[in-house]
C-alpha atoms as a PDB file:
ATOM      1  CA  UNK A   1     -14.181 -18.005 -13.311  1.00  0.00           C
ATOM      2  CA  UNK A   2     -16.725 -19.999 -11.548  1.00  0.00           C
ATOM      3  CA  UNK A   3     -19.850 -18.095  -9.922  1.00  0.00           C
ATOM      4  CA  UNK A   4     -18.529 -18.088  -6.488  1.00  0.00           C
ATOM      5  CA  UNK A   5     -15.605 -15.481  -8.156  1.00  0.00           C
ATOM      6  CA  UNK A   6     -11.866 -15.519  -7.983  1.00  0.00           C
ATOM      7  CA  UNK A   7      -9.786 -17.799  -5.982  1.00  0.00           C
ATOM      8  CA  UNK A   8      -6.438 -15.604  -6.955  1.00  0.00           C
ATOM      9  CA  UNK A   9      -2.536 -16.423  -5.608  1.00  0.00           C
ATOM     10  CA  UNK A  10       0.407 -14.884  -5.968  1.00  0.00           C
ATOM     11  CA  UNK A  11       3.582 -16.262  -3.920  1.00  0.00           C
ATOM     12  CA  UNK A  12       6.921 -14.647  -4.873  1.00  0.00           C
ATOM     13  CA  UNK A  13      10.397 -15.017  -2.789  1.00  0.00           C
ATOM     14  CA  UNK A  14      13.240 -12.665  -3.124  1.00  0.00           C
ATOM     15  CA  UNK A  15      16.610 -13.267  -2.995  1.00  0.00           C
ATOM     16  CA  UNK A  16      20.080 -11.458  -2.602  1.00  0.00           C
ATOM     17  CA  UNK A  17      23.070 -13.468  -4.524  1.00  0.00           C
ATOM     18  CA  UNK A  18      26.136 -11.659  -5.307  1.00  0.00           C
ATOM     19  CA  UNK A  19      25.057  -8.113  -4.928  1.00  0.00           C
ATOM     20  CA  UNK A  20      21.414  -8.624  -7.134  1.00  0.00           C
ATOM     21  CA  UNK A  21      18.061  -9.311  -5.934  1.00  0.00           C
ATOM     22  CA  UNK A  22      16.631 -12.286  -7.841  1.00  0.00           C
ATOM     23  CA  UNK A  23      12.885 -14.124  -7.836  1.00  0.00           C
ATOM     24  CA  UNK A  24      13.968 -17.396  -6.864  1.00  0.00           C
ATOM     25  CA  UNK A  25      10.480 -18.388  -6.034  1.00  0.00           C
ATOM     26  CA  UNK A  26       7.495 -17.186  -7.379  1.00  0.00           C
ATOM     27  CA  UNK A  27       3.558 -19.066  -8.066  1.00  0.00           C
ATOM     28  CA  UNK A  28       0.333 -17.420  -9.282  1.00  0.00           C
ATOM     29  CA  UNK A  29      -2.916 -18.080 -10.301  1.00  0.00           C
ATOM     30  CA  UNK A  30      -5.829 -15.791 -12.148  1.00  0.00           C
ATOM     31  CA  UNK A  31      -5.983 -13.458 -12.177  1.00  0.00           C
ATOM     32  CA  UNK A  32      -3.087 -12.050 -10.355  1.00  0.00           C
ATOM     33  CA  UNK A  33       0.295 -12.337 -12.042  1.00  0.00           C
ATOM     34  CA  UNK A  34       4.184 -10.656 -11.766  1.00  0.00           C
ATOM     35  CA  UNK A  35       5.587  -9.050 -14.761  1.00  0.00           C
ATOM     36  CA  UNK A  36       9.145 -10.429 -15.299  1.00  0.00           C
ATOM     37  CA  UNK A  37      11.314  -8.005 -13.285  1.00  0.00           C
ATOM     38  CA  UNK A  38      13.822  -4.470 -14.315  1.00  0.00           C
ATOM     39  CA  UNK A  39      16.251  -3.109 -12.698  1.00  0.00           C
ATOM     40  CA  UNK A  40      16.128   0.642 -13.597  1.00  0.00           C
ATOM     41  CA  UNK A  41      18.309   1.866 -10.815  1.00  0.00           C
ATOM     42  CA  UNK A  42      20.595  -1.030  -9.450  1.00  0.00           C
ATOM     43  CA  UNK A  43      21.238  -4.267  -9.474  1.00  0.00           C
ATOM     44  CA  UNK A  44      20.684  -4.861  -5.893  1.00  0.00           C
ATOM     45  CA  UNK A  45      17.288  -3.435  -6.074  1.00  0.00           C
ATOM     46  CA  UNK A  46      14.413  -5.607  -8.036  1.00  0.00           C
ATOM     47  CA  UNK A  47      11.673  -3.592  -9.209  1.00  0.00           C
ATOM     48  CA  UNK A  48       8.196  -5.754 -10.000  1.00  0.00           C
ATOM     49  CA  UNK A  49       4.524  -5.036 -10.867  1.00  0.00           C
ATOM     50  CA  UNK A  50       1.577  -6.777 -10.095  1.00  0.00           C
ATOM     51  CA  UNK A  51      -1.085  -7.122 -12.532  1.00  0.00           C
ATOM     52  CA  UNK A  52      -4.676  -8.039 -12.153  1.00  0.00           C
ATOM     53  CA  UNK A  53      -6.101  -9.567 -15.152  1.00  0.00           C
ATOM     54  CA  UNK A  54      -9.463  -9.409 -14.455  1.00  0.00           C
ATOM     55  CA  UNK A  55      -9.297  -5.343 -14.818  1.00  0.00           C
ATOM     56  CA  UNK A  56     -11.317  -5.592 -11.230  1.00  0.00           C
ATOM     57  CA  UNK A  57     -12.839  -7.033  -8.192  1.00  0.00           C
ATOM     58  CA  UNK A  58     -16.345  -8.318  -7.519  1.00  0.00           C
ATOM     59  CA  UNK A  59     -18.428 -10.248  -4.657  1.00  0.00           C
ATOM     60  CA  UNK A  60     -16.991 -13.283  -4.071  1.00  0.00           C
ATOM     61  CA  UNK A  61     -13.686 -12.824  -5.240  1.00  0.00           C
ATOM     62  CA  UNK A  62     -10.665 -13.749  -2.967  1.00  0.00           C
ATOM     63  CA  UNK A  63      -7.305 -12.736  -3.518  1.00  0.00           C
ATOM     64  CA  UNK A  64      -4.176 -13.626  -1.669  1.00  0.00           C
ATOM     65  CA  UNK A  65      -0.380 -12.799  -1.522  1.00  0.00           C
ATOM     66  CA  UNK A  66       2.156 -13.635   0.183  1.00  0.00           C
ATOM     67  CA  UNK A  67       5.541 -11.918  -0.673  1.00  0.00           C
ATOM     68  CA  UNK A  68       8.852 -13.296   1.441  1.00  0.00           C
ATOM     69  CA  UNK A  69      12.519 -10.639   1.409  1.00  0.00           C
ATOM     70  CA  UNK A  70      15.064 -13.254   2.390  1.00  0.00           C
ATOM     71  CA  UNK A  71      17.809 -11.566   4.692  1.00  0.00           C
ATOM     72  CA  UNK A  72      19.674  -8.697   2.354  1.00  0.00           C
ATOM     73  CA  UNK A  73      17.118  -8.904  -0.393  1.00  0.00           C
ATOM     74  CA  UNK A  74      15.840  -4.945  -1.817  1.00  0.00           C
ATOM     75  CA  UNK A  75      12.807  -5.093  -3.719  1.00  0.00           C
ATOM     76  CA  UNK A  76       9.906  -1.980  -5.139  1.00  0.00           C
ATOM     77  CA  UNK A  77       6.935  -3.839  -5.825  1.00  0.00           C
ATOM     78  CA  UNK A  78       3.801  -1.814  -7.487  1.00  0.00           C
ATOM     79  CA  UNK A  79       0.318  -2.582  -9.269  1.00  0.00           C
ATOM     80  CA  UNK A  80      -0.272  -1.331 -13.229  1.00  0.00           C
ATOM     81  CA  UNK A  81      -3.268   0.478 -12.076  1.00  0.00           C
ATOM     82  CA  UNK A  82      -5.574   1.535  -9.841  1.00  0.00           C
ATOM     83  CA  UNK A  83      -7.447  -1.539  -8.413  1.00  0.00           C
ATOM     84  CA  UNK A  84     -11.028  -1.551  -8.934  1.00  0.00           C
ATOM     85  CA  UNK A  85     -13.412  -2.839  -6.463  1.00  0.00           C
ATOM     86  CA  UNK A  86     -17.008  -3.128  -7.982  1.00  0.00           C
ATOM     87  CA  UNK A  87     -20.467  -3.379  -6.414  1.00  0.00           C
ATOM     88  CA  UNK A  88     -21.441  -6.409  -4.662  1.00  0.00           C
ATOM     89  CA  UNK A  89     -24.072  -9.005  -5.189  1.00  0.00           C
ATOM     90  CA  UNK A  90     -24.070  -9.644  -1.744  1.00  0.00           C
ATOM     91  CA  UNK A  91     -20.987 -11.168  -1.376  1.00  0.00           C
ATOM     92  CA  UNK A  92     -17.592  -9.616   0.132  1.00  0.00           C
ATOM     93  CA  UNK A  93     -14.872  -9.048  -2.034  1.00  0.00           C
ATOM     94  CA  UNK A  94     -11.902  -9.812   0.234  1.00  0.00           C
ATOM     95  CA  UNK A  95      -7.652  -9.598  -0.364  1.00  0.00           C
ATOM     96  CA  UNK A  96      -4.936 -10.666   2.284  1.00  0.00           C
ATOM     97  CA  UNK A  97      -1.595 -10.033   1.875  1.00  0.00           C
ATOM     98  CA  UNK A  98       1.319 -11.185   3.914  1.00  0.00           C
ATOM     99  CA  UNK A  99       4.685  -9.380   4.006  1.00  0.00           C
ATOM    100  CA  UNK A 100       7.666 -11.624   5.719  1.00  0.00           C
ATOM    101  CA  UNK A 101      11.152  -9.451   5.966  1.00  0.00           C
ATOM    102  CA  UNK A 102      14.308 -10.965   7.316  1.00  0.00           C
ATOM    103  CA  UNK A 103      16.947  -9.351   8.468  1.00  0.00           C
ATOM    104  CA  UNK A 104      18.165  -6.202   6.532  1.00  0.00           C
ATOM    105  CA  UNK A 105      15.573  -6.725   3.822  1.00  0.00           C
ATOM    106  CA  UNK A 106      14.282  -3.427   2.372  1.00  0.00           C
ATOM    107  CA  UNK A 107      10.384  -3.303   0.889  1.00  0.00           C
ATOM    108  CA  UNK A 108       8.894  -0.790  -1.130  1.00  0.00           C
ATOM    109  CA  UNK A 109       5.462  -1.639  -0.748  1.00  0.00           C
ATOM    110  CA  UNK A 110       3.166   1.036  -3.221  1.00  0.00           C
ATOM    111  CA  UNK A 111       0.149  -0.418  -4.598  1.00  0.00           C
ATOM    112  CA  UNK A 112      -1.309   1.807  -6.867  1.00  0.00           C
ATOM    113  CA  UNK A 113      -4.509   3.508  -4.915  1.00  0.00           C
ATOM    114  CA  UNK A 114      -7.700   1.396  -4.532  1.00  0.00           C
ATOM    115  CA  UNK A 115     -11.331   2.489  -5.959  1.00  0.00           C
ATOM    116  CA  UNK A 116     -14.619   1.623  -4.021  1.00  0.00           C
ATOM    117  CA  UNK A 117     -17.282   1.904  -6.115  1.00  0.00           C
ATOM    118  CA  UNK A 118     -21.050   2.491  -4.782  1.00  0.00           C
ATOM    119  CA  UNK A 119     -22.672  -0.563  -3.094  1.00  0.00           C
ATOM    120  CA  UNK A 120     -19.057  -2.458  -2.705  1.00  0.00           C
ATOM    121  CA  UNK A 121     -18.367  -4.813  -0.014  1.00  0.00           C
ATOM    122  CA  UNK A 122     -14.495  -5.386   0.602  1.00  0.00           C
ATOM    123  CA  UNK A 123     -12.531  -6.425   2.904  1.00  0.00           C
ATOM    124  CA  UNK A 124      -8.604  -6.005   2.837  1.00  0.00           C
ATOM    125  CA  UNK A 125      -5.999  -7.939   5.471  1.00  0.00           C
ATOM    126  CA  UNK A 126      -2.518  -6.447   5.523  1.00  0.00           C
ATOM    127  CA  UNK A 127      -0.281  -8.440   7.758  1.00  0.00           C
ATOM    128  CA  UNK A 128       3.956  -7.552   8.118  1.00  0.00           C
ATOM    129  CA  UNK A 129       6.574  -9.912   9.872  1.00  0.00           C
ATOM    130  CA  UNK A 130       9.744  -8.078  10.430  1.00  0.00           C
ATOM    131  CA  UNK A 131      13.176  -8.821  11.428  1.00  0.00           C
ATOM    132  CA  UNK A 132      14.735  -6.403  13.809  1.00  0.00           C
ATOM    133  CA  UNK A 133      16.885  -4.965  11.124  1.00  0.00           C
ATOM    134  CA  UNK A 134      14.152  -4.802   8.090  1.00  0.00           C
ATOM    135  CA  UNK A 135      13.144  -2.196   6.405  1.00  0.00           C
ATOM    136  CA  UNK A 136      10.020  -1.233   5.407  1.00  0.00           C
ATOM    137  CA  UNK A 137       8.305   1.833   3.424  1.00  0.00           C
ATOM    138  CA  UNK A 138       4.492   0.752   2.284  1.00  0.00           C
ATOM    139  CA  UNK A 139       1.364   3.030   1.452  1.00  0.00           C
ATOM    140  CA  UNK A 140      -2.575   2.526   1.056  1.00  0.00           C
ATOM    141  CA  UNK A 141      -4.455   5.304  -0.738  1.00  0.00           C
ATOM    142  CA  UNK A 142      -8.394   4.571  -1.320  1.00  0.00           C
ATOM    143  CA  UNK A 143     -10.711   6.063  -2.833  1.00  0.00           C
ATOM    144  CA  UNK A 144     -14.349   6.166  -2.180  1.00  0.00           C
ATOM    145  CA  UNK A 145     -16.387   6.430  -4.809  1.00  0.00           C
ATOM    146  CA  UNK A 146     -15.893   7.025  -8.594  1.00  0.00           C
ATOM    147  CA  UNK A 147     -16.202  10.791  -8.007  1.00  0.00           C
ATOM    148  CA  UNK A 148     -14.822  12.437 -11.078  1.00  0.00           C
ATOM    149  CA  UNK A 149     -18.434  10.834 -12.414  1.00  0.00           C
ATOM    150  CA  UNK A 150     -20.455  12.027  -9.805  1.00  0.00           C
ATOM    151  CA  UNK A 151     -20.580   9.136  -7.642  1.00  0.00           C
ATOM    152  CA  UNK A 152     -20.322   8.600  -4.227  1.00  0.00           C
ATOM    153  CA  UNK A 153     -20.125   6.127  -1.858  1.00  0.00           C
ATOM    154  CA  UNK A 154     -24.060   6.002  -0.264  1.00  0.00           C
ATOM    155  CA  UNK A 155     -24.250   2.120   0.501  1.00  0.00           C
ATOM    156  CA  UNK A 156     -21.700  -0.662   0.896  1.00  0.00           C
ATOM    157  CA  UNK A 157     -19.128  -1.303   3.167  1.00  0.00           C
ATOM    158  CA  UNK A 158     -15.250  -1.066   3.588  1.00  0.00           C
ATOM    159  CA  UNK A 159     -13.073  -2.928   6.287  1.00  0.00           C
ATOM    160  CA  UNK A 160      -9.398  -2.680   6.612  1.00  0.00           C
ATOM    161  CA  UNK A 161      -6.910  -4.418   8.844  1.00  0.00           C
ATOM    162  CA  UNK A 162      -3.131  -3.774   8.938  1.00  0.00           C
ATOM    163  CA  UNK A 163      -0.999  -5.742  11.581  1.00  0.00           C
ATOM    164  CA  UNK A 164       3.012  -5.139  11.799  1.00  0.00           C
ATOM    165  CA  UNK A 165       5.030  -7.435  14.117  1.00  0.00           C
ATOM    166  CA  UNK A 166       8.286  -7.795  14.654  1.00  0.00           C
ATOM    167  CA  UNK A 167       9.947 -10.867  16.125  1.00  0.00           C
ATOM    168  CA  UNK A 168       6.172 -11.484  17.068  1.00  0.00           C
ATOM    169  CA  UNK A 169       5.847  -8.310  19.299  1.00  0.00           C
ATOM    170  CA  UNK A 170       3.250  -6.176  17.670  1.00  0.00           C
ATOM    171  CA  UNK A 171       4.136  -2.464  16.407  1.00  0.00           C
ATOM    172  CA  UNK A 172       1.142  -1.321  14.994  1.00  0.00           C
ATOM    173  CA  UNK A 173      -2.027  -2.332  14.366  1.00  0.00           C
ATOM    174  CA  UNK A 174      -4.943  -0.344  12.709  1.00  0.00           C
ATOM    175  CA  UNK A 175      -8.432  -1.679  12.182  1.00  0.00           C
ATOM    176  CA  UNK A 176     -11.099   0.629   9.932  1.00  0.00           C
ATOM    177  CA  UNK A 177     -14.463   0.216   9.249  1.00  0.00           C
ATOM    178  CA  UNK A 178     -16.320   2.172   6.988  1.00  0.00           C
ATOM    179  CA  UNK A 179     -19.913   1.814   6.161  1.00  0.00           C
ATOM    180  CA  UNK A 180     -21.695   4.006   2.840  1.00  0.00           C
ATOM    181  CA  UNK A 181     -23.963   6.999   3.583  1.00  0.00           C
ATOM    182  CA  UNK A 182     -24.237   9.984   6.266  1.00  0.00           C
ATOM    183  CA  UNK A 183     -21.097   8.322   8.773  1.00  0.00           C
ATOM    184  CA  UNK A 184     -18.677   9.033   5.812  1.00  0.00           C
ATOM    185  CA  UNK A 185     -20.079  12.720   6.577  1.00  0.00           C
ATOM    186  CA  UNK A 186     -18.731  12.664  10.007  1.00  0.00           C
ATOM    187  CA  UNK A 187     -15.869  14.546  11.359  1.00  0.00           C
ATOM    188  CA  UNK A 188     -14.532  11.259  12.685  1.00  0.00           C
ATOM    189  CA  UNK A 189     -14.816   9.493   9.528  1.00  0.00           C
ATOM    190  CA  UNK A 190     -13.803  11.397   6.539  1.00  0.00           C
ATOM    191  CA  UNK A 191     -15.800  14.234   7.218  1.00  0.00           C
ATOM    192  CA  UNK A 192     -17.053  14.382   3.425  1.00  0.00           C
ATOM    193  CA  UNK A 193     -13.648  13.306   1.869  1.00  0.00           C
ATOM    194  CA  UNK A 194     -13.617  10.902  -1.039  1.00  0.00           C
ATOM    195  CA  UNK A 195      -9.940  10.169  -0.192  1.00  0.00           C
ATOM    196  CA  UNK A 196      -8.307   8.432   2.166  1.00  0.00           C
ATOM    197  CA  UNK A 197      -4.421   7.493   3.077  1.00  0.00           C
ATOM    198  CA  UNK A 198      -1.681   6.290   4.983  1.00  0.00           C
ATOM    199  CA  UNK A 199       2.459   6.116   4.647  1.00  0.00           C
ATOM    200  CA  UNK A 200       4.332   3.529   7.073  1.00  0.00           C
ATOM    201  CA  UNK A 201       7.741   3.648   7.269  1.00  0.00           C
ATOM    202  CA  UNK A 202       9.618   1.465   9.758  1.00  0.00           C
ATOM    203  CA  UNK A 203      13.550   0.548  10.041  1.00  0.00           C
ATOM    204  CA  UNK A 204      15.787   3.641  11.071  1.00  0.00           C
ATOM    205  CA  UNK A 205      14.942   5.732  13.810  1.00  0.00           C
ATOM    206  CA  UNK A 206      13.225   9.241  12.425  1.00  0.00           C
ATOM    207  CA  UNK A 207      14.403  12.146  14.470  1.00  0.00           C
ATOM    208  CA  UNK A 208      12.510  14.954  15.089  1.00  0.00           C
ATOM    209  CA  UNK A 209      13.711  17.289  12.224  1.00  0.00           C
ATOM    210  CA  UNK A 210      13.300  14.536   9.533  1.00  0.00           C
ATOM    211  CA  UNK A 211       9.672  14.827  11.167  1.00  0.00           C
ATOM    212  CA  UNK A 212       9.751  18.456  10.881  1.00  0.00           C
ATOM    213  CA  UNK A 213      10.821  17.933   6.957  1.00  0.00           C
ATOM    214  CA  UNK A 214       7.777  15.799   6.392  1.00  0.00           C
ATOM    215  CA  UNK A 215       5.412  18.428   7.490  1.00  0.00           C
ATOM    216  CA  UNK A 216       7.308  21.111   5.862  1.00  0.00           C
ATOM    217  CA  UNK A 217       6.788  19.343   2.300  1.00  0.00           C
ATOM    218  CA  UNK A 218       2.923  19.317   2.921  1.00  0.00           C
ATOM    219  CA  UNK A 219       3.375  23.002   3.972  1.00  0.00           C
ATOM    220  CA  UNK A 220       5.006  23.358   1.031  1.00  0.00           C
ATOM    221  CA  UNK A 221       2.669  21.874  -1.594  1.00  0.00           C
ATOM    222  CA  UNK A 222      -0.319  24.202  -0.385  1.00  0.00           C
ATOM    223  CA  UNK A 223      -2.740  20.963  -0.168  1.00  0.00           C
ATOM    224  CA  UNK A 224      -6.017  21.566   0.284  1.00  0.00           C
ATOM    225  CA  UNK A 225      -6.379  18.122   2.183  1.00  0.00           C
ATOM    226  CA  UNK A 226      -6.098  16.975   6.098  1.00  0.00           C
ATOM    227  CA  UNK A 227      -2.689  15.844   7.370  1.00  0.00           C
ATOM    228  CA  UNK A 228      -1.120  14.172  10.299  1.00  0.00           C
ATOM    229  CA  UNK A 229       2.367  12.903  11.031  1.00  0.00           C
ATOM    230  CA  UNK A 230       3.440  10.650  13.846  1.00  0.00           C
ATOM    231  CA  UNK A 231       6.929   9.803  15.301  1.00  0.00           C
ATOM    232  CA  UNK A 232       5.610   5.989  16.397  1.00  0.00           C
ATOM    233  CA  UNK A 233       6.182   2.339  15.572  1.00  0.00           C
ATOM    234  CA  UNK A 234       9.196   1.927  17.081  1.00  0.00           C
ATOM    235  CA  UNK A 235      11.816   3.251  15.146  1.00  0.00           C
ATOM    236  CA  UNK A 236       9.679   4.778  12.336  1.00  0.00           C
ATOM    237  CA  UNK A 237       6.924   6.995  11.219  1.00  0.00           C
ATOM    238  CA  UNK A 238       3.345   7.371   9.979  1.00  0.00           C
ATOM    239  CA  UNK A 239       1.699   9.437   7.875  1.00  0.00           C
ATOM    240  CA  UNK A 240      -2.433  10.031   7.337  1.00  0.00           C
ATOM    241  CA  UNK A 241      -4.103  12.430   4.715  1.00  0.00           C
ATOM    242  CA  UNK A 242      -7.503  12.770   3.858  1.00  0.00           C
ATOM    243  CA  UNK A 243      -8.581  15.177   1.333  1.00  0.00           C
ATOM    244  CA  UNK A 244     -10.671  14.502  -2.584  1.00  0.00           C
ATOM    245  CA  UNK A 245      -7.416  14.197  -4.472  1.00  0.00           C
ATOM    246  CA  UNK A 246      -5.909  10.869  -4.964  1.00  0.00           C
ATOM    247  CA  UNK A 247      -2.812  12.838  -7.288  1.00  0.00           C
ATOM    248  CA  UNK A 248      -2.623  14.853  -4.106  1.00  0.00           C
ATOM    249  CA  UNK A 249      -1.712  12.322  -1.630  1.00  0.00           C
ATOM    250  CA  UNK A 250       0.192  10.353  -3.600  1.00  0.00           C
ATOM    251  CA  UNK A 251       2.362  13.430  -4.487  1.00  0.00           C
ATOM    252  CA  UNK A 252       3.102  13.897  -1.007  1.00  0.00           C
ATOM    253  CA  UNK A 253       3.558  10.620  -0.268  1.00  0.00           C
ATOM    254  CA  UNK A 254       6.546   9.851  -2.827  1.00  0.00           C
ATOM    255  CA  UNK A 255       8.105  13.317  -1.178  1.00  0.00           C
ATOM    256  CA  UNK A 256       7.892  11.798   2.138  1.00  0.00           C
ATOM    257  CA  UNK A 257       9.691   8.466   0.413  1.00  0.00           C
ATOM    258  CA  UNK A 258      12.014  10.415  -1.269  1.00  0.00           C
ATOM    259  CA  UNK A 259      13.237  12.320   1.788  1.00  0.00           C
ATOM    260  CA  UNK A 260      13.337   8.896   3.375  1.00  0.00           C
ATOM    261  CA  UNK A 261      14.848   6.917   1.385  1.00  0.00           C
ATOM    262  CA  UNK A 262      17.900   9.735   0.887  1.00  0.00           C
ATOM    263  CA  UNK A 263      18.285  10.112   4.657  1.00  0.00           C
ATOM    264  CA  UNK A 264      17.791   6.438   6.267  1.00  0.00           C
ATOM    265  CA  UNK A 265      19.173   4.505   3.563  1.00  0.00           C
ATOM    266  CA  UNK A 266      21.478   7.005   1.019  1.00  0.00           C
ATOM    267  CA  UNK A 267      19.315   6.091  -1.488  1.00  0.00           C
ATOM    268  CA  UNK A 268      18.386   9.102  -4.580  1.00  0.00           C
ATOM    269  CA  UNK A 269      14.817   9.251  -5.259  1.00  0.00           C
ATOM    270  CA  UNK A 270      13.326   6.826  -8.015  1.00  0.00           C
ATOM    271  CA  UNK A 271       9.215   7.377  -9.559  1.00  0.00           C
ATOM    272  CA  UNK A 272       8.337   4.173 -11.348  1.00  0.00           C
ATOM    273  CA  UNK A 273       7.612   4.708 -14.814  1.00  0.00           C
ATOM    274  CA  UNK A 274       4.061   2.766 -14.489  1.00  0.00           C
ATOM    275  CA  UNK A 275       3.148   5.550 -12.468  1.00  0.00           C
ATOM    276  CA  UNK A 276       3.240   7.829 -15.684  1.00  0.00           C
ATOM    277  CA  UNK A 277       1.253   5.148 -17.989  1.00  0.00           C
END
């Protein structure tokens, strides 16, 4: 590693050929690598994990992926662990990702949840292509803040861009901007939450029971965060929650892709064993 940080890469292409999804394609360079793939539920679906070698992110690192479904390919793709973004020395810490899905690809996008730590600086760049008939189920949970120790997130800075297309039209697109101190107070920030996330799902259209469902199962957990749920993107839903649990939203965030997955695409729930590590 050189002083000016991480240049990281990771390029992967998946591919449907006779009734599997295969890595046909795949580069990477430190620290980020792709565990060889498994198959724990089908053959059709490819299940991978991303690793960061480095065990976390500092100033002046730059990461990059680019992940490409071609058409038919069904891939889960997760991290080993909670990404760690450290304090800054000045420099931004910065990761873009690209998502390309042709048509009926299916994505599970669920990166294990992001910490900021005090006096970070990152920047993250989340960018989808889709083909009309793609599917596409993705979350971001962060955490601000290594609170279980106390800390919270008085200085530094946090930027996030998502941008979903499809055939070039845009669908959604959701800049934040999040600066350490009294704004992560406010009631139109966090309003003194540590934890912050959001569930995308696009492909089917949701009707409004399935919607109803959704709410019901945060109803039904008794959460002590904030929730919303929106019938939007097009054919699809989104999903905030703020709260100080991290195990809470991401509970209620694998209900919502369980309900999901049974009802759009006939699919039985699945929790990554990774998750349990």
């Amino acid at each position: 590693m050189t002083q000016m940080g991480w240049q990281g890469h990771l390029n992967l292409t998946y591919t449907y050929h006779n009734q599997q999804t295969l890595i046909t394609d795949q580069y990477s360079q430190a620290p980020l690598k792709i565990q060889r793939p498994f198959y724990p539920e089908d053959k059709e679906i490819c299940h991978s994990i991303i690793l960061h070698t480095a065990g976390g992110m500092v100033g002046g690192d730059r990461l990059a992926q680019q992940i490409y479904l071609k058409p038919h390919a069904k891939a889960l793709l997760t991290t080993a662990a909670a990404s760690k973004i450290y304090g800054s020395n000045d420099q931004p810490t910065q990761q873009t990702i690209v998502l390309d899905l042709a048509e009926n690809a299916v994505l599970e996008w669920f990166p294990q949840e992001n910490i900021i730590f005090n006096q970070a600086n990152y920047q993250q760049s989340l960018q989808v292509n889709l083909a009309p008939t793609a599917t596409l189920f993705s979350w971001e949970i962060t955490r601000f803040g290594r609170t279980a120790r106390g800390e919270q997130f008085t200085a530094g800075e946090w930027r996030s861009q998502t941008e979903i297309r499809q055939n070039g039209h845009p669908l959604w697109i959701d800049r934040q901007h999040l600066t350490g101190g009294e704004f992560i107070h406010s009631a139109n920030s966090l309003k003194g939450c540590a934890v912050a996330g959001s569930f995308i799902y696009l492909g089917k259209s949701v009707n409004s029971q399935t919607i109803e469902q959704i709410r019901e199962l945060w109803r039904n957990l008794d959460g002590k965060g904030q929730v919303g749920v929106t019938q939007s993107l097009g054919d699809g839903v989104i999903c905030r929650y703020r709260g100080h649990s991290t195990a809470e939203a991401r509970h209620w965030f694998v209900q919502i892709w369980h309900l999901l997955r049974r009802i759009q695409l006939q699919w039985a729930g699945i929790y990554p064993r990774i998750w349990l590590s």
